[in-house]
Protein backbone atom coordinates (compact mmCIF):
# COMPACT_ATOMS: atom_id res chain seq x y z
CA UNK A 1 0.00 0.00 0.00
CA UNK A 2 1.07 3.21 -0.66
CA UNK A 3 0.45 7.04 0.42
CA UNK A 4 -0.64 9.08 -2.76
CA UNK A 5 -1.37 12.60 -2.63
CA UNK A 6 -4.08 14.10 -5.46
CA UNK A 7 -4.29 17.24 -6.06
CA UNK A 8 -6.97 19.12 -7.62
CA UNK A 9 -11.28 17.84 -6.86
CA UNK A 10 -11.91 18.06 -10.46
CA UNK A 11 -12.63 15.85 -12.85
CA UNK A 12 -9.26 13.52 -13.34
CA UNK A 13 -8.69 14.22 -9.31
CA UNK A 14 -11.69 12.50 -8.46
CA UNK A 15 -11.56 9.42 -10.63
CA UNK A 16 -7.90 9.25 -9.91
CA UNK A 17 -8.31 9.48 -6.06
CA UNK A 18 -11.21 7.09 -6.26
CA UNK A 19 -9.58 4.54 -8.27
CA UNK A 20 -6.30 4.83 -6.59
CA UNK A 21 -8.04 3.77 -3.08
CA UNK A 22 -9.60 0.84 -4.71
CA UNK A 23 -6.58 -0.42 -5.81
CA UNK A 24 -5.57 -0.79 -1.72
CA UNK A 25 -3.93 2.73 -1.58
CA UNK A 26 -3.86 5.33 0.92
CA UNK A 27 -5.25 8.32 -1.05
CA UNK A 28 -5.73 12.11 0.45
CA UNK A 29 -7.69 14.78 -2.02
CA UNK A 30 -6.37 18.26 -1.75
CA UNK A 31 -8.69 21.12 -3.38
CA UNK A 32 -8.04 24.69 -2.35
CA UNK A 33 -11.98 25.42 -2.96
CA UNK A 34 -13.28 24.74 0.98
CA UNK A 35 -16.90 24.79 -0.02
CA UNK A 36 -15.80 22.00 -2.62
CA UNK A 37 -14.27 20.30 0.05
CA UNK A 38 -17.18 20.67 2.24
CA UNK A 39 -19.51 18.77 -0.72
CA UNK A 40 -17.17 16.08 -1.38
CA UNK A 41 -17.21 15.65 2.57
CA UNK A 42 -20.88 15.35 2.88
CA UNK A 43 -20.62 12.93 -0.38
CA UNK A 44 -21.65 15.43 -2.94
CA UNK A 45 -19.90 14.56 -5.94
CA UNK A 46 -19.93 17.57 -8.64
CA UNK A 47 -19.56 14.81 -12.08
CA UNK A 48 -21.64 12.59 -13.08
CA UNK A 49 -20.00 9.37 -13.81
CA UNK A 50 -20.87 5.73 -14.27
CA UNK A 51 -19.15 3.71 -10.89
CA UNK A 52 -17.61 7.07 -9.25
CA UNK A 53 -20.19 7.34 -6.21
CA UNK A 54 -20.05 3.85 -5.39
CA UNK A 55 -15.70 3.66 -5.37
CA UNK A 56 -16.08 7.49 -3.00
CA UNK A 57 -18.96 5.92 -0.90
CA UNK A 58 -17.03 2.55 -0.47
CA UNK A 59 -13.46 4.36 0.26
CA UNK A 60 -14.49 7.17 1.87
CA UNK A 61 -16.62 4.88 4.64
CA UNK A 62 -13.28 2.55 5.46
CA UNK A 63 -11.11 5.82 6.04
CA UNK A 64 -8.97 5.09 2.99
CA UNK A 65 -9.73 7.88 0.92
CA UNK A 66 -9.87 11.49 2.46
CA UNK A 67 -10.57 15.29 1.52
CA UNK A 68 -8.88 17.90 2.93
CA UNK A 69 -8.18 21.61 1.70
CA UNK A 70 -4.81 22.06 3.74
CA UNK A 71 -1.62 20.71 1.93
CA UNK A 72 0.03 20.28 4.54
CA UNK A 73 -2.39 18.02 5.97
CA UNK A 74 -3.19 16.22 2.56
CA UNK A 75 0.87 15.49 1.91
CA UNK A 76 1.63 14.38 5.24
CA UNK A 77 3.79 11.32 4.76
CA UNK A 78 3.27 11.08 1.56
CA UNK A 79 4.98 8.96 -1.12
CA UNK A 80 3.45 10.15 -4.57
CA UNK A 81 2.19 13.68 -5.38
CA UNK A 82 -0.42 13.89 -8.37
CA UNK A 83 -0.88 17.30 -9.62
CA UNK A 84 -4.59 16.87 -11.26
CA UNK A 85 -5.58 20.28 -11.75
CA UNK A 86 -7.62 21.94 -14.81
CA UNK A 87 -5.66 23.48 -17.67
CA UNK A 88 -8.45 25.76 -19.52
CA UNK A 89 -7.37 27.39 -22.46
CA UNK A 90 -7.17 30.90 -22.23
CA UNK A 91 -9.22 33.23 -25.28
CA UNK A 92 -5.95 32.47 -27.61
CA UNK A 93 -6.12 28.75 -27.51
CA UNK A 94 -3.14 28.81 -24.80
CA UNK A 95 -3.55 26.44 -21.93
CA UNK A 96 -3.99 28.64 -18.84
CA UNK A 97 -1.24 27.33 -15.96
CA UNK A 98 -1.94 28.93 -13.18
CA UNK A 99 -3.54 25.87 -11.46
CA UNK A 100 -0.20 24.21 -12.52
CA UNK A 101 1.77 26.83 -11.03
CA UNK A 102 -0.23 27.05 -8.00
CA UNK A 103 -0.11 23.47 -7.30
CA UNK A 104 3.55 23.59 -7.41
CA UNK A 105 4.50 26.51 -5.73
CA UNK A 106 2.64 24.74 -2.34
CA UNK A 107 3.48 21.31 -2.66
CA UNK A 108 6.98 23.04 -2.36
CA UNK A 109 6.23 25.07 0.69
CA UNK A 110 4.24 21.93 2.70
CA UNK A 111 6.07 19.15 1.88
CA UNK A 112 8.42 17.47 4.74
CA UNK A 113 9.16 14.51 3.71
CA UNK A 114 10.52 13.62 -0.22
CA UNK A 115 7.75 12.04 -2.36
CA UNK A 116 7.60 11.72 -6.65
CA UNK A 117 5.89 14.79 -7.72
CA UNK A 118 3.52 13.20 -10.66
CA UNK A 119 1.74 15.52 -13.33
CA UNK A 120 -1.64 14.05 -14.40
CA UNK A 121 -2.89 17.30 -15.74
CA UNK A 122 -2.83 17.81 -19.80
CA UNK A 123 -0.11 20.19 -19.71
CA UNK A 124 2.10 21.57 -22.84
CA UNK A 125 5.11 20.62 -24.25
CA UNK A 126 7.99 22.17 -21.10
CA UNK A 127 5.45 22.07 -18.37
CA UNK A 128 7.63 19.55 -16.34
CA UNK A 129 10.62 21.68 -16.75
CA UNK A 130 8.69 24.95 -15.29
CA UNK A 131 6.96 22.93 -11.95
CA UNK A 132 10.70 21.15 -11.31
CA UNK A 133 12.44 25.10 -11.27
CA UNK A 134 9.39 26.02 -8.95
CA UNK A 135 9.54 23.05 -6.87
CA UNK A 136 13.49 23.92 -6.56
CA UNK A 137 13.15 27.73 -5.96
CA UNK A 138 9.97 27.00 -3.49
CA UNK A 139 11.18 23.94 -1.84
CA UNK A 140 11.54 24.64 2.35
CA UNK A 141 13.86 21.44 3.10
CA UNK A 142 16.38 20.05 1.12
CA UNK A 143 15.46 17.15 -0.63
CA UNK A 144 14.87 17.26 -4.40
CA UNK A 145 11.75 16.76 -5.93
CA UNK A 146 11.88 13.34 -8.97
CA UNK A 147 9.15 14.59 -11.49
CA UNK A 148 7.13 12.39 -13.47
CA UNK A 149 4.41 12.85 -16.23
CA UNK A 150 1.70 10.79 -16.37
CA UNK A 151 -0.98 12.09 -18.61
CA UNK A 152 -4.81 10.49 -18.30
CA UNK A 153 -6.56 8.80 -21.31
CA UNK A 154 -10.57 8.77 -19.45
CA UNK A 155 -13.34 8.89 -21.72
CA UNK A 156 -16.11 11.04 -19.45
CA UNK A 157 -18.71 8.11 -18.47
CA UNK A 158 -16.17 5.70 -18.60
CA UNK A 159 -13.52 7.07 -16.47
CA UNK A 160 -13.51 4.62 -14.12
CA UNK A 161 -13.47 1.91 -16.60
CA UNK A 162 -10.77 3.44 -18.24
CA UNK A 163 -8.27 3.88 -15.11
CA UNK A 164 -8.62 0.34 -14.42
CA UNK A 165 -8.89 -1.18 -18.12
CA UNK A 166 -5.97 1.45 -19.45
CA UNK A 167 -5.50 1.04 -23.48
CA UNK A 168 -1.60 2.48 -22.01
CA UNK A 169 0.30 3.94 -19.42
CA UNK A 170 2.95 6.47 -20.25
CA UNK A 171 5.23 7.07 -17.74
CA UNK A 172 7.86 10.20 -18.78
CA UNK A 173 10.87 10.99 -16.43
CA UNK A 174 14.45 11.52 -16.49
CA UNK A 175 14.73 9.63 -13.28
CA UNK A 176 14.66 5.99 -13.40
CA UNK A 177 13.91 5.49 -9.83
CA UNK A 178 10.94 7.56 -10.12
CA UNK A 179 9.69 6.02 -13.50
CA UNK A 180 9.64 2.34 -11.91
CA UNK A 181 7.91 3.77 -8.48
CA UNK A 182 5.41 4.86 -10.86
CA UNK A 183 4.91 2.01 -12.55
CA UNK A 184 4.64 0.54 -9.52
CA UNK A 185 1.42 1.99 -8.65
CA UNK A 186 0.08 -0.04 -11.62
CA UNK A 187 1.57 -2.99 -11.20
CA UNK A 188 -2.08 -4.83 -10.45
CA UNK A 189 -3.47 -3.43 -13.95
CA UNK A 190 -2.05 -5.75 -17.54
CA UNK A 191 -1.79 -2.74 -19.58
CA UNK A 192 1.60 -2.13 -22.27
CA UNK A 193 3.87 0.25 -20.20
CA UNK A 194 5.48 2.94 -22.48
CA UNK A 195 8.71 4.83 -20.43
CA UNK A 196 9.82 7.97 -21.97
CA UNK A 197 11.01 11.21 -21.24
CA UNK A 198 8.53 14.18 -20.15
CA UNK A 199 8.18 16.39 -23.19
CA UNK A 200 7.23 13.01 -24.82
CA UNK A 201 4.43 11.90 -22.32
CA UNK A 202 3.19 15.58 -22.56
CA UNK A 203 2.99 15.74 -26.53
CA UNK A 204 1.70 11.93 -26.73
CA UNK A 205 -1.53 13.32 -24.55
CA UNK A 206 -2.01 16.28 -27.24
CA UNK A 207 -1.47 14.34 -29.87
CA UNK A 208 -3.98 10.85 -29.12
CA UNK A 209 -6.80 13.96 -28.60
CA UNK A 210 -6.29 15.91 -31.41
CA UNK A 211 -6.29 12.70 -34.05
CA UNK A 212 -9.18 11.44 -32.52
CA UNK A 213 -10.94 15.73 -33.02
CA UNK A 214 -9.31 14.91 -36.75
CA UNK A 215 -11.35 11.48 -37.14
CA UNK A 216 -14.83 13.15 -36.23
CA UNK A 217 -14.01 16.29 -38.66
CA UNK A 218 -13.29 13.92 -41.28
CA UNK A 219 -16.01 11.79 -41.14
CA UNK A 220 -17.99 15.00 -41.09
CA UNK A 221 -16.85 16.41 -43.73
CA UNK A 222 -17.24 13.26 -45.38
CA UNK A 223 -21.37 13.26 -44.14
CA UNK A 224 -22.16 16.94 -46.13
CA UNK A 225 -20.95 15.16 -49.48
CA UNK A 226 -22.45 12.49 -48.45
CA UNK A 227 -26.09 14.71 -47.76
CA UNK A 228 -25.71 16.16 -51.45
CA UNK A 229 -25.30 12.54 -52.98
CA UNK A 230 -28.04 10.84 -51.37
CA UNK A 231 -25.35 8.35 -49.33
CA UNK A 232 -25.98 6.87 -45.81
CA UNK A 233 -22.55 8.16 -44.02
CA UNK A 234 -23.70 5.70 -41.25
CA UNK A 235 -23.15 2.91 -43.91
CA UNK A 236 -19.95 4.53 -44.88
CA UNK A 237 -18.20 4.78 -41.24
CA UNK A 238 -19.21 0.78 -40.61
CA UNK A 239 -17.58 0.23 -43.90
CA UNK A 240 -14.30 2.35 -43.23
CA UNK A 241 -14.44 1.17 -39.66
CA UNK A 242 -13.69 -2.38 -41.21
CA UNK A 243 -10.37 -1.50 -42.47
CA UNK A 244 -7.89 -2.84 -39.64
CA UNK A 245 -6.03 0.36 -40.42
CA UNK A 246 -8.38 2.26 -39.30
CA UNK A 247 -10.65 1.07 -36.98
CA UNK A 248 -14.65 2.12 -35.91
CA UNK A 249 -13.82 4.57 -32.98
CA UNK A 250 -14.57 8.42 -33.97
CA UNK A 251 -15.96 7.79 -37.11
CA UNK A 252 -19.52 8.80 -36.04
CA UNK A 253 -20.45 11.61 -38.13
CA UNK A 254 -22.95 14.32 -36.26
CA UNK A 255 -22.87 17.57 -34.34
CA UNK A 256 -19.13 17.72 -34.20
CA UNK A 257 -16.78 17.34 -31.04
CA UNK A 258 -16.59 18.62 -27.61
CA UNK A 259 -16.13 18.41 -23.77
CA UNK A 260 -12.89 19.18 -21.43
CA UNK A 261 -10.44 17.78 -23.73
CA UNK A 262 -10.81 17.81 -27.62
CA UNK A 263 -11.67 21.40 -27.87
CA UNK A 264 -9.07 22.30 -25.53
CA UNK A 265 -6.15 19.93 -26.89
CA UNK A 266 -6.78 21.42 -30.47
CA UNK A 267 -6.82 24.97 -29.09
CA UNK A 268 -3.58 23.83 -27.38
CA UNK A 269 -1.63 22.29 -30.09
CA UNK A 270 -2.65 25.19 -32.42
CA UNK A 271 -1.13 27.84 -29.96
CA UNK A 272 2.26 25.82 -29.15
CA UNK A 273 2.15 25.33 -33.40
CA UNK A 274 1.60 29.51 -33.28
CA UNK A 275 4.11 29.82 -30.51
CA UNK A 276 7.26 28.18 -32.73
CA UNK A 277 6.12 29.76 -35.95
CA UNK A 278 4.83 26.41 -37.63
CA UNK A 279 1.96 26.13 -39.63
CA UNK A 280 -0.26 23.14 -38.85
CA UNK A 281 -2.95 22.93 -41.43
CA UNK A 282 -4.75 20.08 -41.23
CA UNK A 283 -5.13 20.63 -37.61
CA UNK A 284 -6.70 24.25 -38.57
CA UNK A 285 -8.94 22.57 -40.81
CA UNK A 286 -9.96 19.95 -38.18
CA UNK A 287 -11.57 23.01 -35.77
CA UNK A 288 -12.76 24.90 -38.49
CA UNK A 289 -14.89 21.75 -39.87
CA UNK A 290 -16.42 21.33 -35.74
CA UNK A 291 -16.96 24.93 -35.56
CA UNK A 292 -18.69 24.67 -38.83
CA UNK A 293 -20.56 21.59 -38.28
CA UNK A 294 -23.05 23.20 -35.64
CA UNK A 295 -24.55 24.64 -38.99
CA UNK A 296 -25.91 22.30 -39.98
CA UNK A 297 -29.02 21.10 -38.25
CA UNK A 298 -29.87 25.35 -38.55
CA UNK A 299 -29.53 24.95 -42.73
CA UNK A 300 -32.11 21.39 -42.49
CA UNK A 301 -34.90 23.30 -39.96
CA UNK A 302 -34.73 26.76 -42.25
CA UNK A 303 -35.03 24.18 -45.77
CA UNK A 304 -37.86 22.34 -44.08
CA UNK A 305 -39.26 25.73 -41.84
CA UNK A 306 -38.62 28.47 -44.03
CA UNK A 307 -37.31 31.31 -41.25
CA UNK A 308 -36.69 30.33 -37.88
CA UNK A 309 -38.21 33.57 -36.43
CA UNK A 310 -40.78 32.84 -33.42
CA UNK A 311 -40.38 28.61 -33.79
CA UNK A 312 -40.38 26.37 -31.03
CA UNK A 313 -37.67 24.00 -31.19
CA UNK A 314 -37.09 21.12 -28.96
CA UNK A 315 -33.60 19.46 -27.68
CA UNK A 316 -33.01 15.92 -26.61
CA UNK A 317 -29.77 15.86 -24.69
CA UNK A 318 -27.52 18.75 -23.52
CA UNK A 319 -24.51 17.09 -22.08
CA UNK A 320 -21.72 16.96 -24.83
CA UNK A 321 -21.72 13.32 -24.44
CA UNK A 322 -24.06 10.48 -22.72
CA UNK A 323 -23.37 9.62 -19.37
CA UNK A 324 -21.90 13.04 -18.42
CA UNK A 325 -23.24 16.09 -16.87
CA UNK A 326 -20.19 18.24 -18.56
CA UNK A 327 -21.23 20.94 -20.51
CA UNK A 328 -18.02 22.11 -21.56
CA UNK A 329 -17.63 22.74 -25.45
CA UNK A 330 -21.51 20.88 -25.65
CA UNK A 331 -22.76 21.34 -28.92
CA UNK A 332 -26.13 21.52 -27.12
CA UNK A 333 -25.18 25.47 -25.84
CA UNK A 334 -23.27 26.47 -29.56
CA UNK A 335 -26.88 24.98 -31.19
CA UNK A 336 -29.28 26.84 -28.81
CA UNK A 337 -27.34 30.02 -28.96
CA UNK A 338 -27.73 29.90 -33.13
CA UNK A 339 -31.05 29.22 -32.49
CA UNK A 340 -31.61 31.96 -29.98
CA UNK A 341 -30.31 34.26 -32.73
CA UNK A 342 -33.03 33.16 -34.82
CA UNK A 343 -35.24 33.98 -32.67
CA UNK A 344 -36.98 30.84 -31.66
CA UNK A 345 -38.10 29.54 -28.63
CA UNK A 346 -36.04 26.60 -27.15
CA UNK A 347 -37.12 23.29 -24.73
CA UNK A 348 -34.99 21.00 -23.57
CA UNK A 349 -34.80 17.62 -22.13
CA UNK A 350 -31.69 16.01 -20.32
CA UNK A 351 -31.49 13.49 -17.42
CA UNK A 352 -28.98 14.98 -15.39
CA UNK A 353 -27.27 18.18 -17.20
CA UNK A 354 -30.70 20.46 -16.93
CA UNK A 355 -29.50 22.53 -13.90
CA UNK A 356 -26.36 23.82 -15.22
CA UNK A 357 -28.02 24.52 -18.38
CA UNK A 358 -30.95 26.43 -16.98
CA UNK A 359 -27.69 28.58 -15.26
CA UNK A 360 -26.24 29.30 -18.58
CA UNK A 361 -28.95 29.53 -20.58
CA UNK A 362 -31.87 30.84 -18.33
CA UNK A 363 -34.21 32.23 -21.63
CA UNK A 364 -34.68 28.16 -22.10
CA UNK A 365 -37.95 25.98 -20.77
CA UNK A 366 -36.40 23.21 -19.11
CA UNK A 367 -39.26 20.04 -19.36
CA UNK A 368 -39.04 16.83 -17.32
CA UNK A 369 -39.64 14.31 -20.06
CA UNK A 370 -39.10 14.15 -23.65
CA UNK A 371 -42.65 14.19 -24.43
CA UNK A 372 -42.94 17.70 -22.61
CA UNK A 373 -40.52 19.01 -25.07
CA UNK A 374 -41.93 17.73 -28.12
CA UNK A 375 -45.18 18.83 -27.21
CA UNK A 376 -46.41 21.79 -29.79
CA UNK A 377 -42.95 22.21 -31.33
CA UNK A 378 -42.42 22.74 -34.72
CA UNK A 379 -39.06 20.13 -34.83
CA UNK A 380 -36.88 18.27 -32.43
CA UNK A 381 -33.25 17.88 -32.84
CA UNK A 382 -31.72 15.09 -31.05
CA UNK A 383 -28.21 16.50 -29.72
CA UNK A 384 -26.78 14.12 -27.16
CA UNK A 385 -27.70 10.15 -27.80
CA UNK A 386 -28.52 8.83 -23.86
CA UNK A 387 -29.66 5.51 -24.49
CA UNK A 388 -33.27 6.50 -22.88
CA UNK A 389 -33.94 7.94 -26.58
CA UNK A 390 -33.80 4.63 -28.38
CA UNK A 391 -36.72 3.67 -26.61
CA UNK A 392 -39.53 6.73 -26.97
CA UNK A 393 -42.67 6.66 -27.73
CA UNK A 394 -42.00 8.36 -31.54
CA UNK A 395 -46.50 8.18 -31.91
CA UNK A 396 -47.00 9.65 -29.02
CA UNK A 397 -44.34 12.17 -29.95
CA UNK A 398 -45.55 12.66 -33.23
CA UNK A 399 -49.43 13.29 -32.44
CA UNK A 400 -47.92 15.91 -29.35
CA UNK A 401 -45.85 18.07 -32.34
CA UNK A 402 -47.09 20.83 -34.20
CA UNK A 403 -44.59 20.44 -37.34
CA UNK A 404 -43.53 16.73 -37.00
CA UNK A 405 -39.55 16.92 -37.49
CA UNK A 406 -36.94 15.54 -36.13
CA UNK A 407 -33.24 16.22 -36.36
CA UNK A 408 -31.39 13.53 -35.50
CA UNK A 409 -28.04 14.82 -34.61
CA UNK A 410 -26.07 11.78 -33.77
CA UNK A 411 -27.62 9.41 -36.42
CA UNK A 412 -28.68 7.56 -32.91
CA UNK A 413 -32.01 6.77 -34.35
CA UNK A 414 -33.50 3.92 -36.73
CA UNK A 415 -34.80 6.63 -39.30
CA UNK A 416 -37.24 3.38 -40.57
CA UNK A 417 -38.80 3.67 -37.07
CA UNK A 418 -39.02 6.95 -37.14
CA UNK A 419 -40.37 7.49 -40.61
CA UNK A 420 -43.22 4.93 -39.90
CA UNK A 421 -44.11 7.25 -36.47
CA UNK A 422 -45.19 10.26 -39.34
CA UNK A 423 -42.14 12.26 -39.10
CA UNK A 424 -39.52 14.10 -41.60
CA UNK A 425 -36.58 12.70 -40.46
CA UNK A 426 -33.13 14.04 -40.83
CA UNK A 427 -29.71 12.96 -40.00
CA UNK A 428 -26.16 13.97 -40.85
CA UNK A 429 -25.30 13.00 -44.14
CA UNK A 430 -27.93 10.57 -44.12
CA UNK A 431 -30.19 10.34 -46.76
CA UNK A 432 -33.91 9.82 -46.25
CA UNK A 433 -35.52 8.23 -48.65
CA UNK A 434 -39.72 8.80 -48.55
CA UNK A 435 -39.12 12.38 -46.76
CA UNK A 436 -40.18 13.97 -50.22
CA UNK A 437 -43.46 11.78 -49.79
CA UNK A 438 -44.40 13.04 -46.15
CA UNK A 439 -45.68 16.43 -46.21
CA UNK A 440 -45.64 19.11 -43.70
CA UNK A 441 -48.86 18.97 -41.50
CA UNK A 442 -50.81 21.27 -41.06
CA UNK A 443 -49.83 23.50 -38.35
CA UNK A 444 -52.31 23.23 -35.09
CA UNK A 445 -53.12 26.20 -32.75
CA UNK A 446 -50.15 26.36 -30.04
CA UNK A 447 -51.03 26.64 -26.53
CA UNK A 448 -49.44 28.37 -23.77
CA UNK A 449 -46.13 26.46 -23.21
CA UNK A 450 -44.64 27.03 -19.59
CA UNK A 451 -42.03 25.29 -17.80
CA UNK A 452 -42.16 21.84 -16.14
CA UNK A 453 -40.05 22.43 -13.52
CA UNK A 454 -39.67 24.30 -10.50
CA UNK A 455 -37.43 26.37 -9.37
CA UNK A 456 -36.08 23.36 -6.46
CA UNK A 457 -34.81 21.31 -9.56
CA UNK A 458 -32.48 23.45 -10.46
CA UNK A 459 -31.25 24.01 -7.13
CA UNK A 460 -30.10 20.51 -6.45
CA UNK A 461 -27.02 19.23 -7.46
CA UNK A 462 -23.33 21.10 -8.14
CA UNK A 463 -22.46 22.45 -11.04
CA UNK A 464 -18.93 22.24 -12.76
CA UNK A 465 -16.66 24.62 -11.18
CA UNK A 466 -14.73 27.31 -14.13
CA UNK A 467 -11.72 29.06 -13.79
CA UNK A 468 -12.72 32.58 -14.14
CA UNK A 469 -9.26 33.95 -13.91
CA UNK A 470 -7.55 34.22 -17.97
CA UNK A 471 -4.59 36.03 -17.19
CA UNK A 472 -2.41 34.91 -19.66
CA UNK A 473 1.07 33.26 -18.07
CA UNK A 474 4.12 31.73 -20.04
CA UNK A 475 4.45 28.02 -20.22
């Protein structure tokens, strides 16, 4: 058993504090935010993810995993120091530090004993180099501080799946020692070890993100042709998925790409591409084709609408990805925002992401069922594909619509199914063959629509704590 320090309550700090206990660690939490603290104490968890509460109730029950804002009380004794703190990208693309820095600076000033500092955190290209001068300069004993980098690979709503079940570990370090205590840690879990220096574990995190944005954007791309030639670009991604060389994972054409990571990987590489004067253009093209993407479902509702001006549109999933409550980068908020500029009226259904939406975007009706929201709008557009859509009631949706239309931004649904139910149904870069055959109905008088939830929903629950601070620091 060992002693691990995490720092940083947010997302990677929780799953790796959680995951670390089950594995028969000692694990403290550190998290400068006391009222965060406070939550996590009373067992408020602020993510949503599949097998987190029950590791945190378990661990956090037999004493072996513990919260604390005081760093000297969280590194007491302490073997291994994970620095898990956010890295958001500042308003030029370049990954904001200060958490970094932060983190280092008092490690350095509360740390008694020596310990393996670890960096978890997506960090650029250096950032090992800058936390072992401040470690150095900071330090209050003299003992010297073995860095290692140890970047994360989670999918959100599979985290804890994923720290167990690891595709890889990369371990980077100039210090053997430190690499093998490492290692160590995961000595229970059969996953291929890679050892390599640090400014290699901190590209290889960068650069697994950004070909999997490039994947999606391609396929994408692929999916407009695709809508022009009458293809299926479902059919097409099963096909291309076949080719060993390639493989099925982000091939899925729809609403483009977003959450913590992608958005903020691509932003990242761009700026450190920026930074050393080199021109990366496919990786240019790969955020232009997301930011474009969005776009699309607004062309399909104005060909099948006509303007957009005083419509009710409905949205099925807000989260940028089942399974999550993260609204970071959602293409749910960049959707309802073009929308808002049309001026239509929005609804919106999601099973757990609702109250941090209703924050952002208070002009929207929040309903408690998908039926709610389909009820006198003139289309639905299916954004986030929780598996509770596969099974709806598409007749009863249908005869509750006033225009029946749906969007189908994931290609989640069986457009037969849907077809049959007496909807236009649209997907991306899906053709849909009998659409021309189903017209419009004719619109019925809307009544009053009003929201379905009180004010105490919205209330309950924690939402995603943001950096609000962009002052713009040097790697």
């Amino acid at each position: 058993m060992s002693k691990i320090s995490v720092i940083g309550a947010g997302y990677v700090g929780l799953v790796t504090a959680a995951c670390f206990a089950d594995m028969g660690n000692q694990v403290t939490l550190i998290d400068i935010d006391q009222s965060r603290v406070q939550s996590l104490n009373s067992g408020i968890l602020p993510v949503h993810e599949t097998g987190l509460p029950e590791l945190w109730q378990r661990y956090r029950a037999n004493g072996s995993l513990q919260v604390t804002s005081q760093y000297a009380e969280g590194l007491k004794n302490s073997e291994f120091a994970f620095i898990s703190v956010g890295t958001p990208s500042n308003s030029n693309g370049k990954p904001d530090l200060q958490w970094v820095r932060l983190a280092a600076k008092n490690l350095a000033e509360n740390t008694l004993n020596p310990l393996i500092v670890v960096i978890k955190s997506t960090v650029p290209v250096g950032t090992a180099d800058m936390v072992s001068r401040i470690l150095l300069r900071e330090k209050q004993i003299d003992f010297d501080f073995p860095l290692v980098s140890n970047p994360e690979f989670l999918r959100e709503g599979v985290a804890v799946f994923d720290f167990i079940h690891p595709t890889r570990i990369v371990i980077g370090s100039a210090d053997r020692d430190a690499s093998n205590a490492v290692a160590g840690l995961y000595a229970s879990i059969e996953s291929p070890k890679f050892f390599c220096d640090n400014r290699t574990a901190e590209m290889c995190k960068y650069a697994s993100n950004v070909f999997l944005a490039n994947r999606i954007s391609f396929m994408n791309e692929i999916a407009l042709l695709c809508d022009e030639l009458g293809v299926d670009v479902v059919q097409i991604s099963r096909i291309v998925g076949l080719e060993p060389r390639c493989g099925e994972g982000y091939l899925n054409a729809g609403l483009g790409w977003g959450g913590s990571c992608l958005p903020k990987d691509v932003k990242g590489l761009l700026y450190m591409g920026r930074s050393h004067h080199i021109s990366l253009p496919i990786i240019t093209a790969v955020q232009q084709i997301n930011q474009r993407q969005i776009q699309v479902p607004i062309s399909k509702l104005q060909r099948l609408l006509g303007p957009l001006n005083g419509k009710y549109i409905g949205i099925l999933g807000l989260s940028f990805k089942p399974d999550s409550n993260d609204l970071r980068e959602a293409s749910s908020l960049s959707l309802i925002s073009l929308l808002l500029k049309h001026n239509c009226h929005i609804k919106a259904y999601d099973p757990v992401a609702m109250p941090e939406a209703a924050r952002l975007i208070p002009s929207i009706t929040c309903c408690s069922t998908p039926y709610d929201v389909a009820k006198d709008s003139d289309a639905v557009i299916l954004v986030t594909e929780w598996d509770e859509f596969r099974t709806l009631d598409l007749a009863r949706m249908s005869s509750l619509m006033r225009n029946r239309i749906i969007i189908d931004g994931r290609n989640f649904l069986d457009p037969d199914a849907v077809f049959k139910a007496g909807f236009l149904y649209e997907g991306i870069g899906r053709s849909r063959k009998g659409n021309e055959q189903l017209a419009l109905p004719k619109e019925k008088p809307r009544a009053e629509i009003k929201p379905a939830l009180s004010d105490s929903f919205f209330s309950s629950g924690l939402a995603p704590q943001k950096s609000g601070n962009n002052e713009k620091l040097p790697v």
